[in-house]
N, C-alpha and C. Protein backbone atom coordinates (compact mmCIF):
# COMPACT_ATOMS: atom_id res chain seq x y z
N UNK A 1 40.29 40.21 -20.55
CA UNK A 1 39.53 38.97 -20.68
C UNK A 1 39.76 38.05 -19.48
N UNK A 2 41.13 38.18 -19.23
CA UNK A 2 41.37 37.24 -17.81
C UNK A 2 40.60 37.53 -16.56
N UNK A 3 40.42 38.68 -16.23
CA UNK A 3 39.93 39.58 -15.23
C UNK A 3 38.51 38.90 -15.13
N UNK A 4 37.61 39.30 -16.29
CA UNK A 4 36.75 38.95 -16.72
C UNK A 4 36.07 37.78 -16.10
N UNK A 5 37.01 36.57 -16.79
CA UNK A 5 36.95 35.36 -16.58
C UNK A 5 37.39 35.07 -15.12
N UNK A 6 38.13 35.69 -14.23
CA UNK A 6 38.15 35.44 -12.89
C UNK A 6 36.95 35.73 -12.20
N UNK A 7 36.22 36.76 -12.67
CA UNK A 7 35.28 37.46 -12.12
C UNK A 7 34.35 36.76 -12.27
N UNK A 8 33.78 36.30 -13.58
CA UNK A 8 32.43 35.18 -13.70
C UNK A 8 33.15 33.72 -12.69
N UNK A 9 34.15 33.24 -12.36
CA UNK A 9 34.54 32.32 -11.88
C UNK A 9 34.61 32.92 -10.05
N UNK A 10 34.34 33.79 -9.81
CA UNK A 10 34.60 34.20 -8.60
C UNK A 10 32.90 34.36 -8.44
N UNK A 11 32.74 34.79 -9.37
CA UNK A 11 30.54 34.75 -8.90
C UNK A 11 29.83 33.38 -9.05
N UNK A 12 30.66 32.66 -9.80
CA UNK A 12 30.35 31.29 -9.89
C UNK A 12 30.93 30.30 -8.57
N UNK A 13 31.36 31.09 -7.75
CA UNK A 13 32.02 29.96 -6.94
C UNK A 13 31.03 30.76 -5.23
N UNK A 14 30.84 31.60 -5.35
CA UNK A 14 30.40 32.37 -4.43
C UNK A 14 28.50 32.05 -4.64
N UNK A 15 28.11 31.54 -5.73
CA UNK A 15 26.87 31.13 -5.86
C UNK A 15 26.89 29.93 -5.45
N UNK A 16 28.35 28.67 -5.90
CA UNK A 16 28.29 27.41 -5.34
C UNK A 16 28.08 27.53 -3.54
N UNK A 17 29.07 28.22 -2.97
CA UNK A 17 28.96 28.82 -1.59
C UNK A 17 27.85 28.46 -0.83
N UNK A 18 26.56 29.77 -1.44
CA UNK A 18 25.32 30.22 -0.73
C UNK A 18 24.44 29.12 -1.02
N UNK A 19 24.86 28.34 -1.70
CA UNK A 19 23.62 27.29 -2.06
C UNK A 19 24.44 26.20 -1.33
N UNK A 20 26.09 26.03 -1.20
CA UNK A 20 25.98 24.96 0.08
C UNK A 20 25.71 25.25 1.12
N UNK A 21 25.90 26.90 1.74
CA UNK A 21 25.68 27.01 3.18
C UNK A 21 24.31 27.05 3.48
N UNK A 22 23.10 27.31 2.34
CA UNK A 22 22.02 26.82 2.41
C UNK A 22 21.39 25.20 2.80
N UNK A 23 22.04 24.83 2.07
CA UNK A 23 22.20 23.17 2.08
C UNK A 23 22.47 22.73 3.33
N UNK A 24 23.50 23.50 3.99
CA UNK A 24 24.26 22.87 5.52
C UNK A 24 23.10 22.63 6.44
N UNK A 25 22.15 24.24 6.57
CA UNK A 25 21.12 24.85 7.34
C UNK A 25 20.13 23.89 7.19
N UNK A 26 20.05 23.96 6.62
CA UNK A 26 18.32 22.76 5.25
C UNK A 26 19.06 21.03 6.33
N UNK A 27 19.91 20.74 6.03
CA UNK A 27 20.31 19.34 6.37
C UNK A 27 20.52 19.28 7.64
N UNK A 28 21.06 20.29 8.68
CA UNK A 28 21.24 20.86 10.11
C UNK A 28 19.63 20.27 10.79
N UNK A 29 18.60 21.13 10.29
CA UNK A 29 17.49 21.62 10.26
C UNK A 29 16.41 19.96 9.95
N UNK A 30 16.75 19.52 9.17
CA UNK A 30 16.01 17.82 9.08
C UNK A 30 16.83 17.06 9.56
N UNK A 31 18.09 17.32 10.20
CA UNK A 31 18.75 16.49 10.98
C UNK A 31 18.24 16.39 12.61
N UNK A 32 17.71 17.76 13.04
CA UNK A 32 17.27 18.00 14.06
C UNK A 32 15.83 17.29 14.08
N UNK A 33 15.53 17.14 13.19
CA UNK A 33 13.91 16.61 13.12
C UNK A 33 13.90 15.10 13.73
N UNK A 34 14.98 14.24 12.63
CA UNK A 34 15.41 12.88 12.91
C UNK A 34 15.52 12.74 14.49
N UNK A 35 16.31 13.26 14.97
CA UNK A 35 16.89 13.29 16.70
C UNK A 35 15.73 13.44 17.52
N UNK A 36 14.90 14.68 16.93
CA UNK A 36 13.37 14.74 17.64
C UNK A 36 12.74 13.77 17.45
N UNK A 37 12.86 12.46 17.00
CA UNK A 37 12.31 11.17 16.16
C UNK A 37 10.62 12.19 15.71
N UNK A 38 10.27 13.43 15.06
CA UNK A 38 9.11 13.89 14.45
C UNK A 38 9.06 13.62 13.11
N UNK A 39 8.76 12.29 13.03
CA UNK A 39 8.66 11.47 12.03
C UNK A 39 7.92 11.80 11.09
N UNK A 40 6.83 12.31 10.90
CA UNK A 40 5.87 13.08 9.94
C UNK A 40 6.28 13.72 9.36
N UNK A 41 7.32 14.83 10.40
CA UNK A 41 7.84 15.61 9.32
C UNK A 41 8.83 15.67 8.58
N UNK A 42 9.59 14.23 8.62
CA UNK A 42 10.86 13.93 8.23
C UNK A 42 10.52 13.40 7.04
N UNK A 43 8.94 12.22 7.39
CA UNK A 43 8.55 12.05 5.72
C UNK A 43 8.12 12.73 4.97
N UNK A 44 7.28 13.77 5.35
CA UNK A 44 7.15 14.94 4.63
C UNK A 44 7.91 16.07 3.55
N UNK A 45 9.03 16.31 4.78
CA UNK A 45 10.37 16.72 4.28
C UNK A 45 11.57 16.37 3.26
N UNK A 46 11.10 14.71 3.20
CA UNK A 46 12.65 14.43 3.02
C UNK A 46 12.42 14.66 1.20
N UNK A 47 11.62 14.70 0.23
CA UNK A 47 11.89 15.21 -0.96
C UNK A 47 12.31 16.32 -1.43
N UNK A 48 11.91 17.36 -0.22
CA UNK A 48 12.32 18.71 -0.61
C UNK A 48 14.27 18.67 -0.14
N UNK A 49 14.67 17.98 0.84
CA UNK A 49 15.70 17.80 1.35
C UNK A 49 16.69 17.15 0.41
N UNK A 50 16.19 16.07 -0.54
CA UNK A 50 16.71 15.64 -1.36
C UNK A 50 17.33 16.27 -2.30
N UNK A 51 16.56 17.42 -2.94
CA UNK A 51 17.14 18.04 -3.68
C UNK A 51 18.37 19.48 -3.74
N UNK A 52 18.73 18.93 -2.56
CA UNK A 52 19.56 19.57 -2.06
C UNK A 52 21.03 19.54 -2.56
N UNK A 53 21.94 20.80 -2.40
CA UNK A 53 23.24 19.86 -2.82
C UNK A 53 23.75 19.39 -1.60
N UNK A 54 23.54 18.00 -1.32
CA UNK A 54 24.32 17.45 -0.01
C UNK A 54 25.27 16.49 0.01
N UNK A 55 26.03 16.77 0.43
CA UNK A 55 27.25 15.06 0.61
C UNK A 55 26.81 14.02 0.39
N UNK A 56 27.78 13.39 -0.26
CA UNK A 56 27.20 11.60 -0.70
C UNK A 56 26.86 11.41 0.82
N UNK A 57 27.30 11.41 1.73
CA UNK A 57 27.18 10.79 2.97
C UNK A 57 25.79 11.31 3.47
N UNK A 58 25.51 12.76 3.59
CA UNK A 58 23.88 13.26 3.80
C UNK A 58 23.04 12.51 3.08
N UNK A 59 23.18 12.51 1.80
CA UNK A 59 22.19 11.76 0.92
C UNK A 59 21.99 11.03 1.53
N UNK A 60 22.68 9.71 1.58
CA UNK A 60 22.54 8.31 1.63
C UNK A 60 22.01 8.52 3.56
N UNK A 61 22.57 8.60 3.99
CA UNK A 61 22.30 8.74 5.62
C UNK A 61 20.62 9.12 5.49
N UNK A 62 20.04 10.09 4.70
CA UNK A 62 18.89 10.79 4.86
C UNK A 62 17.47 9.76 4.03
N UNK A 63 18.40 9.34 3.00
CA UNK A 63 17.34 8.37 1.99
C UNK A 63 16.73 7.02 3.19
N UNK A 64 18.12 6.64 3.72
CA UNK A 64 17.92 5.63 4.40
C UNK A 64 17.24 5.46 5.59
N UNK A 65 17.58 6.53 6.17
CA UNK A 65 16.12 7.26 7.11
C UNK A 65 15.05 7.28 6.99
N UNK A 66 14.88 7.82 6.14
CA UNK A 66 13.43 7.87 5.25
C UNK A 66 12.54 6.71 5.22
N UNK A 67 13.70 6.19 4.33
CA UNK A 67 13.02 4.47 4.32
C UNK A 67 12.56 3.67 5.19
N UNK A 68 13.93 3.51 6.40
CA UNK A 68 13.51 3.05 7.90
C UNK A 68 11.99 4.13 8.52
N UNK A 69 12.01 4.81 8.56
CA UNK A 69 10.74 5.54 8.86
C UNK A 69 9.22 5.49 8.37
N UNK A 70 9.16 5.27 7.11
CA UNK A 70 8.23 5.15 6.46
C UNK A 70 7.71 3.62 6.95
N UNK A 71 8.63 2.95 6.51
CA UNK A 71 8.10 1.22 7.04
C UNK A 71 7.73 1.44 8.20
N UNK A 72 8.40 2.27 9.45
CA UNK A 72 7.99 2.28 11.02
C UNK A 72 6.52 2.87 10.65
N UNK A 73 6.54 4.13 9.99
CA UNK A 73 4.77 4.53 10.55
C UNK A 73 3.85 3.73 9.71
N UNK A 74 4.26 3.06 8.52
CA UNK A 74 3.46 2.35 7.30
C UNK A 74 3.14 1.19 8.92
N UNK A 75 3.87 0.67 8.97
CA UNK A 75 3.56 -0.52 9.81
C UNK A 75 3.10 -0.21 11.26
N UNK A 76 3.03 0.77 11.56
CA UNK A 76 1.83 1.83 12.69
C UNK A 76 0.49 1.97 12.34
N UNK A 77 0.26 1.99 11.29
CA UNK A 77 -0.45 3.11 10.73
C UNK A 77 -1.45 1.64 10.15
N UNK A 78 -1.17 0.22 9.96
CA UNK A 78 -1.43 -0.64 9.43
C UNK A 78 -2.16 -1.71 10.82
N UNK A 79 -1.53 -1.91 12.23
CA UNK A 79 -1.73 -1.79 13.45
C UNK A 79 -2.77 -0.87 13.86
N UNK A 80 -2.47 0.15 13.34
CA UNK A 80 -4.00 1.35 14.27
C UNK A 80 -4.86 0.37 13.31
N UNK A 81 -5.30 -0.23 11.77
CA UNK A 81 -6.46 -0.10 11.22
C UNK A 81 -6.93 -1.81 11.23
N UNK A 82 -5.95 -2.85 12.17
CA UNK A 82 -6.14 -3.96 12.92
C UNK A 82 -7.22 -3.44 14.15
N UNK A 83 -6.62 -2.68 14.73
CA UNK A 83 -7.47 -1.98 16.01
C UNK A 83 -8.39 -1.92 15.73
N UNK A 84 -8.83 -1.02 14.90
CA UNK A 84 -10.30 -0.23 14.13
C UNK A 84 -11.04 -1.74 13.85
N UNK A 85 -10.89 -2.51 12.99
CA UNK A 85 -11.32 -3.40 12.52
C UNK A 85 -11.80 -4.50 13.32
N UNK A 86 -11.20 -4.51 14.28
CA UNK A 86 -11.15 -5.56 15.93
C UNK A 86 -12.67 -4.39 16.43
N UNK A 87 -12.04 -3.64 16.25
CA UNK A 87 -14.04 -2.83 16.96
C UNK A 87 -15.01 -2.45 15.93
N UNK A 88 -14.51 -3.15 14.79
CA UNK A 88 -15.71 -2.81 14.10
C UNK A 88 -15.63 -1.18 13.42
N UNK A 89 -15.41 -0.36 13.52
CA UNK A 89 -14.65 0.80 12.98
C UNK A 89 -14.12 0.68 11.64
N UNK A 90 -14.68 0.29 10.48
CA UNK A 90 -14.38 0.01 9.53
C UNK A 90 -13.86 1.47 8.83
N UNK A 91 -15.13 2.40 8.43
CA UNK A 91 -14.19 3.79 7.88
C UNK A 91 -13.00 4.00 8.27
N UNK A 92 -12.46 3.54 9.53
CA UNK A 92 -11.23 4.48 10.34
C UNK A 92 -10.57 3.25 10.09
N UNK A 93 -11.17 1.90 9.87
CA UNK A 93 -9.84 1.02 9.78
C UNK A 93 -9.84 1.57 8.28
N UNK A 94 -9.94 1.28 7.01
CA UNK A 94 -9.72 1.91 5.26
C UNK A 94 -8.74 2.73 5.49
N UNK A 95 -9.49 4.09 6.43
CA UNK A 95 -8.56 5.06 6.13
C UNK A 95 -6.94 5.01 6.37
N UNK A 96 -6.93 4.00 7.90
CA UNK A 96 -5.45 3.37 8.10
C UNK A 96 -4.79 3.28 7.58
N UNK A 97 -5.50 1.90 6.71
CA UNK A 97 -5.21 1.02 5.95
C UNK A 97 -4.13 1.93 4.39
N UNK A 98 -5.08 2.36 4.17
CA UNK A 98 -4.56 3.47 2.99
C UNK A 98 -3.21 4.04 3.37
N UNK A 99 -3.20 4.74 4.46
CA UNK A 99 -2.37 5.51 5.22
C UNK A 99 -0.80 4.84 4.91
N UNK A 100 -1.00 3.57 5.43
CA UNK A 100 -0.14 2.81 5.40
C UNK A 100 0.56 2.09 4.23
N UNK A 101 -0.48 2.16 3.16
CA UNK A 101 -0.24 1.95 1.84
C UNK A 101 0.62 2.75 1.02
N UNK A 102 0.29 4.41 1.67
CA UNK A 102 0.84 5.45 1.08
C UNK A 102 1.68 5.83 1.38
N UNK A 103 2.62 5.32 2.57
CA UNK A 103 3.78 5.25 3.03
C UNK A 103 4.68 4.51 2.71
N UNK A 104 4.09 3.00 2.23
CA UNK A 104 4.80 2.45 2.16
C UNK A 104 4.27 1.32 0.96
N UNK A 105 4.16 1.25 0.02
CA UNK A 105 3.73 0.52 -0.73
C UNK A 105 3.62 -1.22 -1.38
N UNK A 106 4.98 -1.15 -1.73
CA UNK A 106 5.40 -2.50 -1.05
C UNK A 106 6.60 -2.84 -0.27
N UNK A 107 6.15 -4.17 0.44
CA UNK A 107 6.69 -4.42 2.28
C UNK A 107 6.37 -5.96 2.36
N UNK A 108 6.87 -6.39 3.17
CA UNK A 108 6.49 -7.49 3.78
C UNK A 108 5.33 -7.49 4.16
N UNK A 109 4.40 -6.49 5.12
CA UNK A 109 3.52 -6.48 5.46
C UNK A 109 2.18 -5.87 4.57
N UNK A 110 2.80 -5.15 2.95
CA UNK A 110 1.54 -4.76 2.01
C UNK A 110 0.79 -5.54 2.19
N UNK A 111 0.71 -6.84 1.75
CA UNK A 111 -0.27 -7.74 1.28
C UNK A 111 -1.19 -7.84 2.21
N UNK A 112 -0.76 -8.03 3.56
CA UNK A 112 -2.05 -7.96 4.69
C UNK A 112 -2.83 -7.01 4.46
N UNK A 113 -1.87 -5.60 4.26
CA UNK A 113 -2.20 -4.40 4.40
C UNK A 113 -3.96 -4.54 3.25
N UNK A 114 -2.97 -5.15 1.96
CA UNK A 114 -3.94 -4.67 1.21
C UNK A 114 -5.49 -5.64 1.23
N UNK A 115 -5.23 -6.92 1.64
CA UNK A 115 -6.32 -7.50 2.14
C UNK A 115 -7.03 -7.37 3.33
N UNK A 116 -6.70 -6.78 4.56
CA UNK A 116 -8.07 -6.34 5.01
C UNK A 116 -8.13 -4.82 4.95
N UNK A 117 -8.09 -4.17 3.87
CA UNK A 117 -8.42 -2.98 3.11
C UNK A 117 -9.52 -3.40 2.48
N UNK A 118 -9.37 -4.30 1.99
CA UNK A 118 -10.73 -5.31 1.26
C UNK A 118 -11.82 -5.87 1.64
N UNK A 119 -11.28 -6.07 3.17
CA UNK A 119 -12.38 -6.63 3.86
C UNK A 119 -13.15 -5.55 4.66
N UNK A 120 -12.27 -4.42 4.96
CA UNK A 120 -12.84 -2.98 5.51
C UNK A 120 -13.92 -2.87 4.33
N UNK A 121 -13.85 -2.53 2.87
CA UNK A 121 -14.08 -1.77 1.94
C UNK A 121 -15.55 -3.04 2.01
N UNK A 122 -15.41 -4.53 2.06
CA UNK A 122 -16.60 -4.77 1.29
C UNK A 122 -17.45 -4.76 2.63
N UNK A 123 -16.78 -4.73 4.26
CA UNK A 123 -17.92 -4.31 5.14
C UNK A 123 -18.32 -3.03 5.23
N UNK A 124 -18.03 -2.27 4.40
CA UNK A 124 -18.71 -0.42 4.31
C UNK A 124 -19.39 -0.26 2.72
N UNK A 125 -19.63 -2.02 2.47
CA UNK A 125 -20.51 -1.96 1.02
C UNK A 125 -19.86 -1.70 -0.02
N UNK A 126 -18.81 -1.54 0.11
CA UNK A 126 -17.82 -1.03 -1.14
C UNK A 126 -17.01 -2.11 -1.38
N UNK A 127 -17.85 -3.80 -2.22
CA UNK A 127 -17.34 -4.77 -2.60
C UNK A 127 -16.45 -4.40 -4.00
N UNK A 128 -16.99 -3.48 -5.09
CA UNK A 128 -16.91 -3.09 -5.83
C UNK A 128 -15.22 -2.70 -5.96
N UNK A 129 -14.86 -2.05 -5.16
CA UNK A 129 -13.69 -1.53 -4.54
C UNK A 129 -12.93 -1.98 -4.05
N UNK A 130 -13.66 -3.22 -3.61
CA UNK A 130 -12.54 -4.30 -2.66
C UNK A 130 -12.10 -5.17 -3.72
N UNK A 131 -13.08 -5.19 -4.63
CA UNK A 131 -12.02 -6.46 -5.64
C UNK A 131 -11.01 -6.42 -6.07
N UNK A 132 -10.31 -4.93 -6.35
CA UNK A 132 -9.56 -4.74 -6.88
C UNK A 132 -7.85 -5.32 -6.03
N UNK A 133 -8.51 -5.04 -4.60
CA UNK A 133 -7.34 -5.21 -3.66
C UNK A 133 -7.30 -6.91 -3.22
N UNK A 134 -8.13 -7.60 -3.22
CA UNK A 134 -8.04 -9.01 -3.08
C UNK A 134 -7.59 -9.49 -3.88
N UNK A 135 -7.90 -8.98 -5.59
CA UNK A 135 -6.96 -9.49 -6.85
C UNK A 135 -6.03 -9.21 -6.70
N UNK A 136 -4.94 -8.18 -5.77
CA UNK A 136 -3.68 -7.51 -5.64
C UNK A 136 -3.03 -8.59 -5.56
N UNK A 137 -3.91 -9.18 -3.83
CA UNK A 137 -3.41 -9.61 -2.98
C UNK A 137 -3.25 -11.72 -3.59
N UNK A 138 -4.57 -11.87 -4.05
CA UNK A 138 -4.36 -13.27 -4.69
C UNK A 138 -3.12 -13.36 -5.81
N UNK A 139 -2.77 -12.20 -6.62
CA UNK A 139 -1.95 -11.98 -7.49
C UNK A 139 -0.46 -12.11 -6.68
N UNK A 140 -0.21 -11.64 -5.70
CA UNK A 140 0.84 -11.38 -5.11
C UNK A 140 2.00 -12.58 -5.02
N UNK A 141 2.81 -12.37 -4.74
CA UNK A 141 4.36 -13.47 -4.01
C UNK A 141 4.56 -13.27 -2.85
N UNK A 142 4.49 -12.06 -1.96
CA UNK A 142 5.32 -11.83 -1.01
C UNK A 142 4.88 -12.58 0.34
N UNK A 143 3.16 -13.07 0.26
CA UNK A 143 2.86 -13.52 1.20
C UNK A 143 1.88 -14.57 0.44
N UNK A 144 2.35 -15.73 0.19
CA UNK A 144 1.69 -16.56 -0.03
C UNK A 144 0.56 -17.40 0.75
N UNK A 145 0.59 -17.30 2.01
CA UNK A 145 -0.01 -17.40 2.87
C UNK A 145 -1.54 -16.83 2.69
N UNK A 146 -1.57 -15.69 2.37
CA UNK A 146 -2.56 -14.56 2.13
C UNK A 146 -3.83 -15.22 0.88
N UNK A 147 -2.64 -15.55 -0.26
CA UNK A 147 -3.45 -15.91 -1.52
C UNK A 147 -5.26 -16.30 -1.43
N UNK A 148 -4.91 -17.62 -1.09
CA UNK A 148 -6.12 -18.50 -0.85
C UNK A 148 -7.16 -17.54 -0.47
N UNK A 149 -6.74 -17.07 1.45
CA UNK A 149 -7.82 -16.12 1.88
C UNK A 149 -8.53 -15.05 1.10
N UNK A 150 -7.70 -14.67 -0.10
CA UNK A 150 -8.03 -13.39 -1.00
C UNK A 150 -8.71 -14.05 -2.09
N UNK A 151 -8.50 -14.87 -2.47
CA UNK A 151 -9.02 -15.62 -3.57
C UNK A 151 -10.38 -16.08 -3.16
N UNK A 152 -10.77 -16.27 -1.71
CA UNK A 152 -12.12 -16.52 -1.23
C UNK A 152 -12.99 -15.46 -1.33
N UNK A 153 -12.17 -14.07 -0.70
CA UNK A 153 -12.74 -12.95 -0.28
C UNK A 153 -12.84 -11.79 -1.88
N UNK A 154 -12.52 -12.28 -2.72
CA UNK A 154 -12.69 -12.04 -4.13
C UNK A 154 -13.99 -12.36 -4.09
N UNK A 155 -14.21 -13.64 -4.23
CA UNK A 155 -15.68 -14.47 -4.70
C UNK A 155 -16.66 -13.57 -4.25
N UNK A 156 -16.57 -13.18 -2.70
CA UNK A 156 -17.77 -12.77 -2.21
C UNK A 156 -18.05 -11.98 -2.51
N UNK A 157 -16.41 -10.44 -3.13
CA UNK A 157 -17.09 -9.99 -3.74
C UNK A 157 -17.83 -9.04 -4.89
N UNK A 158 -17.19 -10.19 -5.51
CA UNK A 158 -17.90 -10.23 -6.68
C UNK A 158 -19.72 -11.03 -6.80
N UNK A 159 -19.95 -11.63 -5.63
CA UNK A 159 -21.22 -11.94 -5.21
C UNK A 159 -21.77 -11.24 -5.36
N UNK A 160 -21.47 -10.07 -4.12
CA UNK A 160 -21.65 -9.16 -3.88
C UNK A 160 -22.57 -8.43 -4.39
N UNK A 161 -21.97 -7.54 -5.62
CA UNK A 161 -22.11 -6.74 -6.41
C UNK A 161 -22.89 -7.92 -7.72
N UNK A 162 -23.09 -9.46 -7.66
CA UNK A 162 -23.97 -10.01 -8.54
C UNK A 162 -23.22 -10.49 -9.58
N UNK A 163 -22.13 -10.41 -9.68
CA UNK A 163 -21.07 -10.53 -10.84
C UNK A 163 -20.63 -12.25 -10.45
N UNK A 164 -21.83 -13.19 -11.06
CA UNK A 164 -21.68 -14.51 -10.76
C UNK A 164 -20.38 -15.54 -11.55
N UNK A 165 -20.54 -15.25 -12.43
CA UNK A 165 -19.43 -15.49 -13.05
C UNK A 165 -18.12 -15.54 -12.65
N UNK A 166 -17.55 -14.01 -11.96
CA UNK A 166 -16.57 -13.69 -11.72
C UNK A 166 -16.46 -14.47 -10.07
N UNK A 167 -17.55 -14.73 -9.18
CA UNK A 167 -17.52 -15.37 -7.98
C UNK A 167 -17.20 -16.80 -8.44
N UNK A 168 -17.41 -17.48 -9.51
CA UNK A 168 -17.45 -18.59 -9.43
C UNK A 168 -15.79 -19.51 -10.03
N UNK A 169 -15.37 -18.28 -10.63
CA UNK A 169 -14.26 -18.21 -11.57
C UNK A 169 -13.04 -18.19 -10.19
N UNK A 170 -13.77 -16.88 -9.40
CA UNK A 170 -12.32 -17.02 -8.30
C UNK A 170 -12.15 -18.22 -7.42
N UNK A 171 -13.90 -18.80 -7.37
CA UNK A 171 -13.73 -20.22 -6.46
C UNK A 171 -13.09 -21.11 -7.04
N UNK A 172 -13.19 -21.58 -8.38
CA UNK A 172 -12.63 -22.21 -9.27
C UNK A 172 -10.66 -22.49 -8.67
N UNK A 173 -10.60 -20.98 -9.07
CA UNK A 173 -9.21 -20.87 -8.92
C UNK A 173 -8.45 -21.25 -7.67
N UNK A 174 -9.61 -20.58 -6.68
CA UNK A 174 -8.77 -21.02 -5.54
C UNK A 174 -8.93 -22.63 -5.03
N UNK A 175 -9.46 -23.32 -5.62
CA UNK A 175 -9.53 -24.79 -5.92
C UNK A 175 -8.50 -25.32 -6.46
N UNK A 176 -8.22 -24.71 -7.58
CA UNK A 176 -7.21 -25.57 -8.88
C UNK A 176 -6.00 -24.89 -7.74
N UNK A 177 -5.30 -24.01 -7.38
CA UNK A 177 -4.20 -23.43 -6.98
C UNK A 177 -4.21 -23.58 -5.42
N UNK A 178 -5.29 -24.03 -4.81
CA UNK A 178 -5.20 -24.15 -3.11
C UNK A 178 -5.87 -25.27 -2.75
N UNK A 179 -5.61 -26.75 -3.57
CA UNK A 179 -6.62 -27.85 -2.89
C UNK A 179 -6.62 -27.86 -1.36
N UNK A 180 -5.35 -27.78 -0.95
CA UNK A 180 -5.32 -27.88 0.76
C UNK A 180 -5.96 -26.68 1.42
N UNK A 181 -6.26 -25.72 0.92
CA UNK A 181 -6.86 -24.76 1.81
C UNK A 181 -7.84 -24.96 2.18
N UNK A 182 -7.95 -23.87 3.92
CA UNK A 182 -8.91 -24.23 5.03
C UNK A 182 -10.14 -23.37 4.08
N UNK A 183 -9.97 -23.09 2.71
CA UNK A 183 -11.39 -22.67 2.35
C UNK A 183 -11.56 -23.55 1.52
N UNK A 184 -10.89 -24.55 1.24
CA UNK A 184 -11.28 -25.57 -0.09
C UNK A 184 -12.89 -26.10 0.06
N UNK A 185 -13.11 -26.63 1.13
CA UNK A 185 -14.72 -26.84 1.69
C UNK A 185 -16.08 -26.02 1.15
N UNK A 186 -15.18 -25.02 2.09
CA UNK A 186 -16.19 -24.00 1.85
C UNK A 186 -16.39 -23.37 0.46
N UNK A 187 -15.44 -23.17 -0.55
CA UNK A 187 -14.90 -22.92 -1.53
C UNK A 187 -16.29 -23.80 -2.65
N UNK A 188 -15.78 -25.40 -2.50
CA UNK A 188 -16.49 -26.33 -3.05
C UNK A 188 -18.59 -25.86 -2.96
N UNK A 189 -18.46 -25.77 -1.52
CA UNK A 189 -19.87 -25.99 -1.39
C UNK A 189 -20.83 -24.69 -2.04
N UNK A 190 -19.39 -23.51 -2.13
CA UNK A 190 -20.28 -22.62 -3.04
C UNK A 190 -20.62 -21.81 -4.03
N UNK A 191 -19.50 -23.04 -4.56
CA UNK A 191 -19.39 -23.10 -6.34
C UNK A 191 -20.54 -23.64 -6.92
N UNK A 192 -21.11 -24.74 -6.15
CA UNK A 192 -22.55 -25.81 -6.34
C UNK A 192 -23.67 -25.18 -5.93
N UNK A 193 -23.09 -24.47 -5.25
CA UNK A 193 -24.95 -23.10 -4.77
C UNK A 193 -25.14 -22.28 -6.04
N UNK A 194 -23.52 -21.87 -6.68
CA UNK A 194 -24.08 -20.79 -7.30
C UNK A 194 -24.45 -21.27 -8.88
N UNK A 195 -23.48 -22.33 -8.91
CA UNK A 195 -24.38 -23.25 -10.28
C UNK A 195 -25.42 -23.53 -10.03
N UNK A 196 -26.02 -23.95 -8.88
CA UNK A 196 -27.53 -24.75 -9.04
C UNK A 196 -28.45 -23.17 -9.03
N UNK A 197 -27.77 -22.40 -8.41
CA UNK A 197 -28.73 -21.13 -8.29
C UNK A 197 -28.42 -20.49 -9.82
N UNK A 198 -27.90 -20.48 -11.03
CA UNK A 198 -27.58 -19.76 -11.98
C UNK A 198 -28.91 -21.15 -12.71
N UNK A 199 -28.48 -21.93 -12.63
CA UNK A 199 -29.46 -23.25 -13.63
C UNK A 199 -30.79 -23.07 -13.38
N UNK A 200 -31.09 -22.57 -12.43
CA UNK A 200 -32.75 -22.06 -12.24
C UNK A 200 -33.07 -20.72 -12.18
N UNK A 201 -31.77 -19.60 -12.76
CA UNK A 201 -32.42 -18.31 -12.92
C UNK A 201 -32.36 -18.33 -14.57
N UNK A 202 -33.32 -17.80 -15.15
CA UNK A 202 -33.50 -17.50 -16.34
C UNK A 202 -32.16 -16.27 -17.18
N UNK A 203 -31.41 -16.95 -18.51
CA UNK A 203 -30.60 -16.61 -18.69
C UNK A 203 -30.22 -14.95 -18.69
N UNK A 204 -31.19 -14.29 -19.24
CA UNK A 204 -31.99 -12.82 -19.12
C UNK A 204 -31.80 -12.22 -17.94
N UNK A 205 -31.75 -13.30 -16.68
CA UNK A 205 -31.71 -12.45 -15.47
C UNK A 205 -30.64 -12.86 -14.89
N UNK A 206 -29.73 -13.14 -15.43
CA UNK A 206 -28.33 -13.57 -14.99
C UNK A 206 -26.83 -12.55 -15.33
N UNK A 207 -26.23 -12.25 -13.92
CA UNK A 207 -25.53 -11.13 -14.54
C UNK A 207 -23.75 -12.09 -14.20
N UNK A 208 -22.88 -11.21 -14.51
CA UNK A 208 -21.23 -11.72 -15.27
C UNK A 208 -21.59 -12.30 -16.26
């Protein structure tokens, strides 16, 4: 029985072995990647790497990598779809935009991210689509700054797409929650367009 039991403990330790010297190779191998700074493939990599059996110290060294990396190309990748957008390149700015989203989700820099995603989406007609990300972004904390602008760029569009109600609701808001904003003006003057324009369309043909 002893024998036995040495023997399952000797195949059990010789399996721990091949799966660390696997591990060494595997961590060797995305360590070399890091040094190559081939960043794609490090984010790519690093879940399968994770599940590795690796040293507290690999782990943590590799997670943290990761992280620093992702924010570097999220915030590349967020820059290329400024570019795009500066020329008018709207598809290729979205797709950026996304890019950067999917790297990195939330950041200091999401909220931009996700508002002119919004403004890409409602200049390629896809207001519909954009609302969702201006509500992100009016919803948000991290950049308060942002709010107001999103809370405008809501209205439109929900214009947009005819959903009067919902345009008039976000002007509203960004009134009651942004008197000082550089859209309060503008904000005001077309809350009163779209009431005087709802008071002379017949209720039947009125949509929100």
């Amino acid at each position: 029985r002893e024998v036995k039991q040495l023997r399952r403990d000797l195949s059990e330790e010789i399996r721990r072995g091949e799966q660390r010297e696997q591990a060494e190779n595997k961590a060797a191998a995305f360590y070399s990647l890091i040094r190559q700074k081939d960043y794609a493939r490090v984010v790519d990599g690093y879940e399968d790497i994770a599940k590795e059996q690796l040293t507290k110290a690999e782990a943590e060294f590799f997670r943290d990598t990761d992280e620093r990396v992702r924010l570097e190309l999220s915030v590349q990748a967020y820059q290329n779809g400024a570019n795009f957008m500066g020329s008018g390149r709207y598809a290729e700015a979205a797709e950026a935009f996304r890019e950067s989203l999917r790297l990195k989700e939330e950041g200091s820099h999401t909220p931009a991210v996700r508002y002119n995603l919004a403004k890409a989406l409602r200049a390629l007609g896809r207001s519909n689509e954009a609302q969702t990300y201006a509500n992100a972004v009016m919803e948000q904390t991290i950049d308060k700054d942002l709010q107001d602008d999103a809370a405008f760029l809501l209205s439109q569009c929900a214009e947009d797409i005819g959903n009067y109600e919902d345009a008039k609701n976000a002007l509203r808001t960004l009134l009651r929650r942004w008197p000082r904003s550089s859209f309060a003006q503008d904000a005001s003057r077309r809350l009163s367009e779209l009431n005087l324009r709802q008071s002379k369309t017949p209720k039947h043909d009125q949509k929100g």
